[in-house]
Structures are given as C-alpha cells and as structure tokens.
N, C-alpha and C. Protein backbone atom coordinates (compact mmCIF):
# COMPACT_ATOMS: atom_id res chain seq x y z
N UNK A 1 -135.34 130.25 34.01
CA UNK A 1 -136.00 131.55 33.93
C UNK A 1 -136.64 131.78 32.55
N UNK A 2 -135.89 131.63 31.31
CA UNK A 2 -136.32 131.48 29.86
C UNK A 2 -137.84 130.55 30.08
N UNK A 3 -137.95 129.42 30.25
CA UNK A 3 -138.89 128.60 30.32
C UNK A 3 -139.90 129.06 30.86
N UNK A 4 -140.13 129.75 32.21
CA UNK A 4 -141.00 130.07 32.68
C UNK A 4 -141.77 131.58 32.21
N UNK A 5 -140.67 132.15 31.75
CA UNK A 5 -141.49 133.58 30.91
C UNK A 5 -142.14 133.07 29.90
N UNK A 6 -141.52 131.52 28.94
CA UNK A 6 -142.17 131.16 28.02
C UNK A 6 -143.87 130.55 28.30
N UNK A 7 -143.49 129.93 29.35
CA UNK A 7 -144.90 129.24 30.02
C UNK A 7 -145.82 130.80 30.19
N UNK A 8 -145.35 131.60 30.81
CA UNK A 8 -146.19 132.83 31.53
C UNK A 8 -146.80 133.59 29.72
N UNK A 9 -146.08 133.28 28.87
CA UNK A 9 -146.37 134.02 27.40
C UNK A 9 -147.51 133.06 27.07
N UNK A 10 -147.19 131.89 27.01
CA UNK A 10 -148.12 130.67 26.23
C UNK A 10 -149.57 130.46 27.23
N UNK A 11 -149.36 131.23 28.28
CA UNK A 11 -150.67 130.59 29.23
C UNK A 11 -152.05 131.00 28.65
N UNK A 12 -152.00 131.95 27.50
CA UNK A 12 -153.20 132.48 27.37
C UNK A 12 -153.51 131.90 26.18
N UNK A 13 -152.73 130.66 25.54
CA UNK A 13 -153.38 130.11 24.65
C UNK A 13 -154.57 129.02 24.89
N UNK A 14 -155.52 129.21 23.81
CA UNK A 14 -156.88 128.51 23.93
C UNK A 14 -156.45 127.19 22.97
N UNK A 15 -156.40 126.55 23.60
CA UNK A 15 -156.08 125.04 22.65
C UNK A 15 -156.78 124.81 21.80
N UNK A 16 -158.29 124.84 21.87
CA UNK A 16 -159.44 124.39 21.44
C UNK A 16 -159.49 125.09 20.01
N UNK A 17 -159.51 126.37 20.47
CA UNK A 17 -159.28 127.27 19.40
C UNK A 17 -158.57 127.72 18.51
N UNK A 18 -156.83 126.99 19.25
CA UNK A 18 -156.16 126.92 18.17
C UNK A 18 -156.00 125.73 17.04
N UNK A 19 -156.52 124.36 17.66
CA UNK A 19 -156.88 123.21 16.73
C UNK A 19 -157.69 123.62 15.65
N UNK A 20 -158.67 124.16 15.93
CA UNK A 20 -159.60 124.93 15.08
C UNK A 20 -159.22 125.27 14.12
N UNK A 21 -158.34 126.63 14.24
CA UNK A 21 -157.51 127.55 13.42
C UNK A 21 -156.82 126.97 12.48
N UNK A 22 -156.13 125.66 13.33
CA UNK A 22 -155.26 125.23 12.17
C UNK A 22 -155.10 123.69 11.76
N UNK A 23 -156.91 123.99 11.76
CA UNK A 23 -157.17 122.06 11.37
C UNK A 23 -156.98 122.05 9.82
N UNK A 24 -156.91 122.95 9.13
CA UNK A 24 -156.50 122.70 7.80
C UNK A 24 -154.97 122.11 7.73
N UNK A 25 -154.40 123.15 8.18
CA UNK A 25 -152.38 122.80 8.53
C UNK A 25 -152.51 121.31 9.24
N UNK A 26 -152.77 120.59 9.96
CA UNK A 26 -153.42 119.21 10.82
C UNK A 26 -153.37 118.56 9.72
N UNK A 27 -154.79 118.80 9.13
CA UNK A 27 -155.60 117.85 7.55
C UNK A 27 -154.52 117.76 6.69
N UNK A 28 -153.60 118.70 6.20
CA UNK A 28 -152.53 118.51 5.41
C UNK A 28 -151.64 117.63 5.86
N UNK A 29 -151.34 118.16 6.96
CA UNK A 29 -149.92 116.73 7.48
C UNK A 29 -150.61 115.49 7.46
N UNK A 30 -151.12 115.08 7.78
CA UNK A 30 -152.21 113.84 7.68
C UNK A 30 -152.07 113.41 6.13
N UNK A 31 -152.21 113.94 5.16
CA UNK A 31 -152.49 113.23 4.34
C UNK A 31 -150.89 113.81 3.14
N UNK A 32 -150.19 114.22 3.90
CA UNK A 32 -148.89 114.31 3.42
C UNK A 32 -148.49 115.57 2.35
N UNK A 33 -149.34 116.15 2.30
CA UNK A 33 -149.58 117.44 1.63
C UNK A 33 -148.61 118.71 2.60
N UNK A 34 -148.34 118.47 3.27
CA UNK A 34 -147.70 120.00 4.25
C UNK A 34 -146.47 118.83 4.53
N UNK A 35 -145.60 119.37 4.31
CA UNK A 35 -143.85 119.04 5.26
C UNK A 35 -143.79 118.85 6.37
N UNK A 36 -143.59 117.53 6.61
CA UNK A 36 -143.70 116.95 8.03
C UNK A 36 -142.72 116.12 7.92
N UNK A 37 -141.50 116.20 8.89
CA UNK A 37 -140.64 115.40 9.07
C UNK A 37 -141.07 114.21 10.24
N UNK A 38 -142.18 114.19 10.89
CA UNK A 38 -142.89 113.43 11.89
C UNK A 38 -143.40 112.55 10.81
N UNK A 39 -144.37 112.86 10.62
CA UNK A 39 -145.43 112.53 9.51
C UNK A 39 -144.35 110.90 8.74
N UNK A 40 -143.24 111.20 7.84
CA UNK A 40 -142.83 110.68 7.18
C UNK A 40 -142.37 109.38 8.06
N UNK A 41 -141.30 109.86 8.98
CA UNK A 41 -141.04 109.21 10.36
C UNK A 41 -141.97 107.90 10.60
N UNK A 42 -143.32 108.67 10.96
CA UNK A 42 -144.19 107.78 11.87
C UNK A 42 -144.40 106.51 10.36
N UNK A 43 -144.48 106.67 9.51
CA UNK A 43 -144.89 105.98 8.14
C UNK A 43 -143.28 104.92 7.90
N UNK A 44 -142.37 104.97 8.83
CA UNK A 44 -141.44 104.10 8.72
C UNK A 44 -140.88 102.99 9.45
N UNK A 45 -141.94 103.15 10.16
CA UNK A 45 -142.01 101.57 11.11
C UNK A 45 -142.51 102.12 12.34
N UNK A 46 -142.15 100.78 13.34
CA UNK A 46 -142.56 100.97 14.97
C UNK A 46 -140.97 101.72 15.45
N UNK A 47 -139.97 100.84 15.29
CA UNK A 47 -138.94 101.86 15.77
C UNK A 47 -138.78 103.43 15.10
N UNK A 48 -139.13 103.82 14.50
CA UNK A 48 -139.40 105.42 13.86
C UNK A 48 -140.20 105.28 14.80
N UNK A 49 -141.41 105.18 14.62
CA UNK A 49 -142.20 105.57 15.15
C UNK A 49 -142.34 105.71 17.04
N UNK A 50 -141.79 105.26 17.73
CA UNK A 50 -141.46 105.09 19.47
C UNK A 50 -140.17 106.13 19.12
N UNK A 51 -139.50 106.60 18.41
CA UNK A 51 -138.40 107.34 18.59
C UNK A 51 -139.01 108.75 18.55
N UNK A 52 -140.42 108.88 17.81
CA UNK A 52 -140.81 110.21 17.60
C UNK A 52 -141.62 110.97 19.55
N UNK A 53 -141.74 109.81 19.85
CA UNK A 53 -142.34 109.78 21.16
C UNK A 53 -141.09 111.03 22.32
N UNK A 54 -139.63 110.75 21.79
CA UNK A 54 -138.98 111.79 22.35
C UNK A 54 -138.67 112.98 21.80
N UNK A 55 -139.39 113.32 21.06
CA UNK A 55 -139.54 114.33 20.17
C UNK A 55 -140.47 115.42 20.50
N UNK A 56 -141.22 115.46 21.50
CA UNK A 56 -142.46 116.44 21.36
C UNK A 56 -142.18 117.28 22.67
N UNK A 57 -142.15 118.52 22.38
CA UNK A 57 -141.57 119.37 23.34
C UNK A 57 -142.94 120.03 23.89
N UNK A 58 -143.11 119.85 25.29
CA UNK A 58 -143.94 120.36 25.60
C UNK A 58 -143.77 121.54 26.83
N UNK A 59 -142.32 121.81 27.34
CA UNK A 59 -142.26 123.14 27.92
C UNK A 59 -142.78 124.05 28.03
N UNK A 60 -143.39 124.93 27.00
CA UNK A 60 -144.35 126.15 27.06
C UNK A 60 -145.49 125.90 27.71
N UNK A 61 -145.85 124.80 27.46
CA UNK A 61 -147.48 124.44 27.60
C UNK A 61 -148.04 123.99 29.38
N UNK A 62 -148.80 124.26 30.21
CA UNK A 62 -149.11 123.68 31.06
C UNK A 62 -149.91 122.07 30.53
N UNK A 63 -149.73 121.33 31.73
CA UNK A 63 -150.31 120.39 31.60
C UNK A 63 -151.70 120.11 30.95
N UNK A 64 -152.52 121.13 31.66
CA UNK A 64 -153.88 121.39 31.37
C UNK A 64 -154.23 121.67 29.88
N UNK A 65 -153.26 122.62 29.55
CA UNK A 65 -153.11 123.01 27.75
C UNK A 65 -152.99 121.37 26.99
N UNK A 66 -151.96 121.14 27.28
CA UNK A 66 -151.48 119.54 26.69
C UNK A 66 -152.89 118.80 26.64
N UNK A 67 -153.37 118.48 27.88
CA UNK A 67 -155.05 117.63 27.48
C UNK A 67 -155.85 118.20 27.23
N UNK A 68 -155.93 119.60 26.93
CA UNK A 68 -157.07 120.31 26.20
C UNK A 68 -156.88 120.16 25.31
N UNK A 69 -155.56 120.36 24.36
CA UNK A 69 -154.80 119.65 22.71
C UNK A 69 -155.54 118.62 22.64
N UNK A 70 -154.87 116.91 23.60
CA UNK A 70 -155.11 115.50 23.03
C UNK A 70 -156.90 115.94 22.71
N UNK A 71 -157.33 116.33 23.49
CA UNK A 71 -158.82 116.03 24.04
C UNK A 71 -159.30 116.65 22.75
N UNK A 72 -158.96 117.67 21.80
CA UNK A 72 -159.46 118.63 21.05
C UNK A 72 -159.10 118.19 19.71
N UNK A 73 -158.33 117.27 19.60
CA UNK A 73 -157.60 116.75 18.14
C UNK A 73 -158.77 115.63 18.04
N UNK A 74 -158.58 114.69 19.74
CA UNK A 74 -159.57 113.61 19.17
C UNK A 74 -160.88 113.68 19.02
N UNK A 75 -161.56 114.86 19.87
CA UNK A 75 -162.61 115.24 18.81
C UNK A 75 -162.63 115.86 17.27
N UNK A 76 -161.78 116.33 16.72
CA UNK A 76 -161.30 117.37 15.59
C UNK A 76 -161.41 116.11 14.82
N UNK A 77 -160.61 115.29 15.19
CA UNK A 77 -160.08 114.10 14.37
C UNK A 77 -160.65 112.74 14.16
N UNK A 78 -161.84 112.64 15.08
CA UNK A 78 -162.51 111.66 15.75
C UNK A 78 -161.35 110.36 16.26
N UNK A 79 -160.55 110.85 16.95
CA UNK A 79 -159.23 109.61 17.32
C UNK A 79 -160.08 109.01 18.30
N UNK A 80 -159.58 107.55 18.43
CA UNK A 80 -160.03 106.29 19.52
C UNK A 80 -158.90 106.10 19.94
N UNK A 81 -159.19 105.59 21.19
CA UNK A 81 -157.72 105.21 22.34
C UNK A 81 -157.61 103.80 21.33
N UNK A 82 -156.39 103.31 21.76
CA UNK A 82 -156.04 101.84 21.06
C UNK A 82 -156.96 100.66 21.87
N UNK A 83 -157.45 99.93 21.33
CA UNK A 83 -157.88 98.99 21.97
C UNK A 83 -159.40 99.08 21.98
N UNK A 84 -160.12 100.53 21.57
CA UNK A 84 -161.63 100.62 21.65
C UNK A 84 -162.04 100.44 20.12
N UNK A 85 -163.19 100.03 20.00
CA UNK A 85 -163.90 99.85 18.62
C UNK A 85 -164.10 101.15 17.96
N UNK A 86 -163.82 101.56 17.00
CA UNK A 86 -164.52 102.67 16.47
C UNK A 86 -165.74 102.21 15.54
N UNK A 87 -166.67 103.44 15.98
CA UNK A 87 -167.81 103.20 15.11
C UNK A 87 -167.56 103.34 13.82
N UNK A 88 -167.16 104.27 13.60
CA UNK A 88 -166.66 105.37 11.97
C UNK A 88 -166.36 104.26 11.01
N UNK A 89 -165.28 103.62 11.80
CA UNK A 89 -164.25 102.84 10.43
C UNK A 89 -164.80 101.41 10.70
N UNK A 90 -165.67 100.97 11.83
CA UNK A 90 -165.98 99.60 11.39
C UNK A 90 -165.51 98.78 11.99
N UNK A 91 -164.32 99.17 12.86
CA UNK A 91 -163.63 98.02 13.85
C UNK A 91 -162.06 98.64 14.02
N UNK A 92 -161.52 97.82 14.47
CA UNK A 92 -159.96 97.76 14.57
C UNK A 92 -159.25 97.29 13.43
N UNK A 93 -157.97 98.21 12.94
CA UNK A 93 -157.35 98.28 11.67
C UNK A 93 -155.82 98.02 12.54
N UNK A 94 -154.96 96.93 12.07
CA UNK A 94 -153.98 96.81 12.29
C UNK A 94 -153.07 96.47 13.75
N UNK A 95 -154.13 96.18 14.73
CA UNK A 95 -153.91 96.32 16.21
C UNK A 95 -154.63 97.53 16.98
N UNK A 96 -155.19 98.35 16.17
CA UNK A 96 -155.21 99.55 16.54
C UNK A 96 -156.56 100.30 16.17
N UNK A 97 -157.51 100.90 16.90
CA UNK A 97 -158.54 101.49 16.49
C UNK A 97 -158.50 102.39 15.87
N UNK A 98 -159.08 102.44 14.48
CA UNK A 98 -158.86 103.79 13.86
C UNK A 98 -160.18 104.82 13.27
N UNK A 99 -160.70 105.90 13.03
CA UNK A 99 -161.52 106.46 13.23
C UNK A 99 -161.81 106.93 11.74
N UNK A 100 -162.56 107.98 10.66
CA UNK A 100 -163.04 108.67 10.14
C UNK A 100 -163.28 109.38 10.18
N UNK A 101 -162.69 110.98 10.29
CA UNK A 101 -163.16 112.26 10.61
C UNK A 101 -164.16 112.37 9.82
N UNK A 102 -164.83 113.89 9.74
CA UNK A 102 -165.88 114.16 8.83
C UNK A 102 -165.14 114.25 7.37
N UNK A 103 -163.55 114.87 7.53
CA UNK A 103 -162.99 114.70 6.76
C UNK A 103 -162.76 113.52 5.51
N UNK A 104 -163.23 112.64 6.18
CA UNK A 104 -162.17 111.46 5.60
C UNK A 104 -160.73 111.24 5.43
N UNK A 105 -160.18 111.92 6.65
CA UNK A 105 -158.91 111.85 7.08
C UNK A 105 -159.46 110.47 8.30
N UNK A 106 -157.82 109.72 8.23
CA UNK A 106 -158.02 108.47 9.47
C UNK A 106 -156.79 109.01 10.21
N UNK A 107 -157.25 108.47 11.19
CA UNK A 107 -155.69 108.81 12.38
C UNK A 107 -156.48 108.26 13.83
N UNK A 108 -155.08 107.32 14.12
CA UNK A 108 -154.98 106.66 15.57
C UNK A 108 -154.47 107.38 16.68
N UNK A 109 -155.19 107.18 17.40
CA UNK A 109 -154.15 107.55 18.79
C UNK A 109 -152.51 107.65 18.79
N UNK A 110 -152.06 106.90 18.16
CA UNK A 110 -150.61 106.96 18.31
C UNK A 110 -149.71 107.92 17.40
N UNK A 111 -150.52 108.11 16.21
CA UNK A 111 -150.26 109.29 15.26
C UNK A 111 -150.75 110.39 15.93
N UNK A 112 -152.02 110.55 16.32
CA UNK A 112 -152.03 112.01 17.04
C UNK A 112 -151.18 112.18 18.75
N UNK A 113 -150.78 111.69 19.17
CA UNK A 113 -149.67 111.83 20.03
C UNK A 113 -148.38 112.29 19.35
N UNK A 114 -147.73 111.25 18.44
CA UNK A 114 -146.48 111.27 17.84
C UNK A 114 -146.48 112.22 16.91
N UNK A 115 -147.75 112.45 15.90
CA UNK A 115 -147.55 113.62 15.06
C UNK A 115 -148.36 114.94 15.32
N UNK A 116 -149.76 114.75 15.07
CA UNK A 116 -150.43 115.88 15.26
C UNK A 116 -150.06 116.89 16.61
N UNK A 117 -150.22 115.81 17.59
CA UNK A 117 -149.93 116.73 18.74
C UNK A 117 -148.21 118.34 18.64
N UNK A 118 -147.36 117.36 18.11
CA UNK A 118 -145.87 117.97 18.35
C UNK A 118 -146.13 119.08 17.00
N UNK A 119 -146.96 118.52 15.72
CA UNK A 119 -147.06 119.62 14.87
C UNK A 119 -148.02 120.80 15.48
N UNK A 120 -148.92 120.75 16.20
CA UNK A 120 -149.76 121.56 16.43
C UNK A 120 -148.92 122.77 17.38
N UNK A 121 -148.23 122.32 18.43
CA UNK A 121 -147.40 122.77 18.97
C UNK A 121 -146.25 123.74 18.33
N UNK A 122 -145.41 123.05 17.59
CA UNK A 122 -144.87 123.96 16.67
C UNK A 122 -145.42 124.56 15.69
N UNK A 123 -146.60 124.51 15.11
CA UNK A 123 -147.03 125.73 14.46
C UNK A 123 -147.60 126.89 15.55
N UNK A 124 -148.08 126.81 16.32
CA UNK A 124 -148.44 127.61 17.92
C UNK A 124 -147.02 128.48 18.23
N UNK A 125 -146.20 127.97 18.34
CA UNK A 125 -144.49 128.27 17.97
C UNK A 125 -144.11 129.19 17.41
N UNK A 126 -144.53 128.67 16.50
CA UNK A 126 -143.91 129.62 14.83
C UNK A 126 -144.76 131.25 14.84
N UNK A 127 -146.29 130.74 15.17
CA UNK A 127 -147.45 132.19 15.13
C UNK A 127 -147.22 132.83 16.34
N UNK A 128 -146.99 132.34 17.59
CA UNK A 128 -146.58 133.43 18.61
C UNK A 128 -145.03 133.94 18.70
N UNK A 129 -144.30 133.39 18.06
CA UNK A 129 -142.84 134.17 18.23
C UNK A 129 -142.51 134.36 17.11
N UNK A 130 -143.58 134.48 15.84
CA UNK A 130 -143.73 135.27 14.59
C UNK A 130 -141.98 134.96 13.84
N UNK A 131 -142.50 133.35 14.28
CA UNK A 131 -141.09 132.79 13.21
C UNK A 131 -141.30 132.54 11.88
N UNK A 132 -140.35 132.46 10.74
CA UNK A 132 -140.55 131.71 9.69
C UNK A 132 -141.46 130.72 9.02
N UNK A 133 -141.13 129.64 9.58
CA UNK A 133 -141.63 128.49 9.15
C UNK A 133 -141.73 127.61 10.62
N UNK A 134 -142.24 126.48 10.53
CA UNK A 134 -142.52 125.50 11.44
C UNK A 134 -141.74 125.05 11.85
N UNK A 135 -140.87 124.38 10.83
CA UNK A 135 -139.32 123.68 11.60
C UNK A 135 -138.76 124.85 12.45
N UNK A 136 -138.68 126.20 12.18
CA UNK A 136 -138.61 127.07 12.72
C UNK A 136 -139.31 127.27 14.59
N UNK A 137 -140.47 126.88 14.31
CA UNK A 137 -141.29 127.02 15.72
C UNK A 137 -140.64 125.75 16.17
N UNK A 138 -140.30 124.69 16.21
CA UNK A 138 -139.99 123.33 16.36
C UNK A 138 -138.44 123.72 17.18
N UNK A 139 -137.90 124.06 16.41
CA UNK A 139 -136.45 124.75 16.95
C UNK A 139 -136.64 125.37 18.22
N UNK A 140 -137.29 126.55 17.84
CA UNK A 140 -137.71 127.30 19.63
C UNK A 140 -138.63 126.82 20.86
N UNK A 141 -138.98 125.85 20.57
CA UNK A 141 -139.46 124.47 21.49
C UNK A 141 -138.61 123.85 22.05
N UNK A 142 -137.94 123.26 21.16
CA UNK A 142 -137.04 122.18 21.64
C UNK A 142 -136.02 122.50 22.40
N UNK A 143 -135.23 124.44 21.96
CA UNK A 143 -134.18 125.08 22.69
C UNK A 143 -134.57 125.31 24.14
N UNK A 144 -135.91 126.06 24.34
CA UNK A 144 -136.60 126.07 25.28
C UNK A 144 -136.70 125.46 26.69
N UNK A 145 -136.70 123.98 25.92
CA UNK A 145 -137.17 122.77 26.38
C UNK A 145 -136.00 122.18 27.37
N UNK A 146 -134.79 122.23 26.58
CA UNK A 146 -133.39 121.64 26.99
C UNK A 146 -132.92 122.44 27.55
N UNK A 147 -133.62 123.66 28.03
CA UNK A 147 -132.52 125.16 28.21
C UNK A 147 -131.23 125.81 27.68
C-alpha cells in the first residue's frame, strides 16, 4: 500500500525535466566533485561495479519514467550503448564506447545505469519528500522498495 501511494505521488514527475534541473548535481558526480558513494564504487573494479547494479531502487517510478531517465541522461550525457562507435570520443575506450558531452564530461552506458541513473533518482527523493540530503532520498527509496 506504502509503494503504491508512492508510485501515485511520483507519477507526475517529468523525467526530462528533471535531468535538466539537475544536470549540474549529474556533472558533479561525474567528475567527483558531489558525494557519491556509487561514483567511488563504480571506480573500484568490475566486481564493485556489477554489485552497484543491485543497488538502484526503482519502486516509485513507472517503467515508462525509468526509460524516459536512461533515454534523457543519454542524450544529456551523449552515452553510447556498449559495443557502438562513438563519434565524440573517436572510437571505443576500454571495451566500451564512450562519448563527450558538450560538457567534456565522458560516461558509458554502464556508469549511467550504475551511477547516474540511481543518483538522479535519489536526488528526485530527497526534493519531493523535502529530505535532507541525498543519502537521505536514497534511504526512502530503498525502504520503499523492500517494504
């Protein structure tokens, strides 16, 4: 019952618009400037990194929200699926296609799944249930989530 009032609260979020809002907070975790316990994570191997994969709480969100996010970061972010060439950066970096925002921020597909996505979420968190801090929104996700 909790879950679904949460879903019925969160339905009127605009994904698009909230990437927007808080592509600065995004741009920071990215380049390690904002507190990210993901962030650090994903920067500590492949096993960190596949462990962060059970980490991202997506309860509130309809499905549709969730690929309006991926879909809105990897334009935001210019992300490439793994395995495609990016124009930006020139080719494939490490196994993995990686991109050039306008920023000059880089980020793969597998970082914006594992990080951007779960941070974007918990800051969305934090501004609609007018919590504290992020780890804060992260908390009321995850409680949510597990019931």
């Amino acid at each position: 019952p909790q879950l679904q009032a949460l879903k019925a609260k969160y339905a009127a979020v605009d994904m698009a618009q909230s990437v927007a809002t808080l592509r600065g907070d995004l741009e920071r975790v990215m380049s390690g400037e904002a507190e990210s316990w993901r962030h650090k994570r994903y920067f500590q191997g492949n096993k960190a990194q596949a462990a962060l994969g059970q980490n991202v709480w997506t309860g509130h969100f309809s499905d549709d929200q969730i690929m309006a996010a991926i879909a809105t970061l990897r334009e935001t972010f210019a992300i490439r699926r793994q395995g495609f060439q990016s124009e930006l950066s020139g080719g494939a970096e490490g196994g993995e296609a990686v991109a050039v925002a306008a920023t000059g921020s880089r980020c793969n597909s597998g970082y914006a799944y594992a990080v951007l996505l779960p941070e974007l979420l918990a800051r969305l968190a934090q501004r609609t249930e007018g919590l504290a801090d992020v780890k804060s929104g992260d908390e009321a996700l995850k409680r949510a989530s597990l019931g």
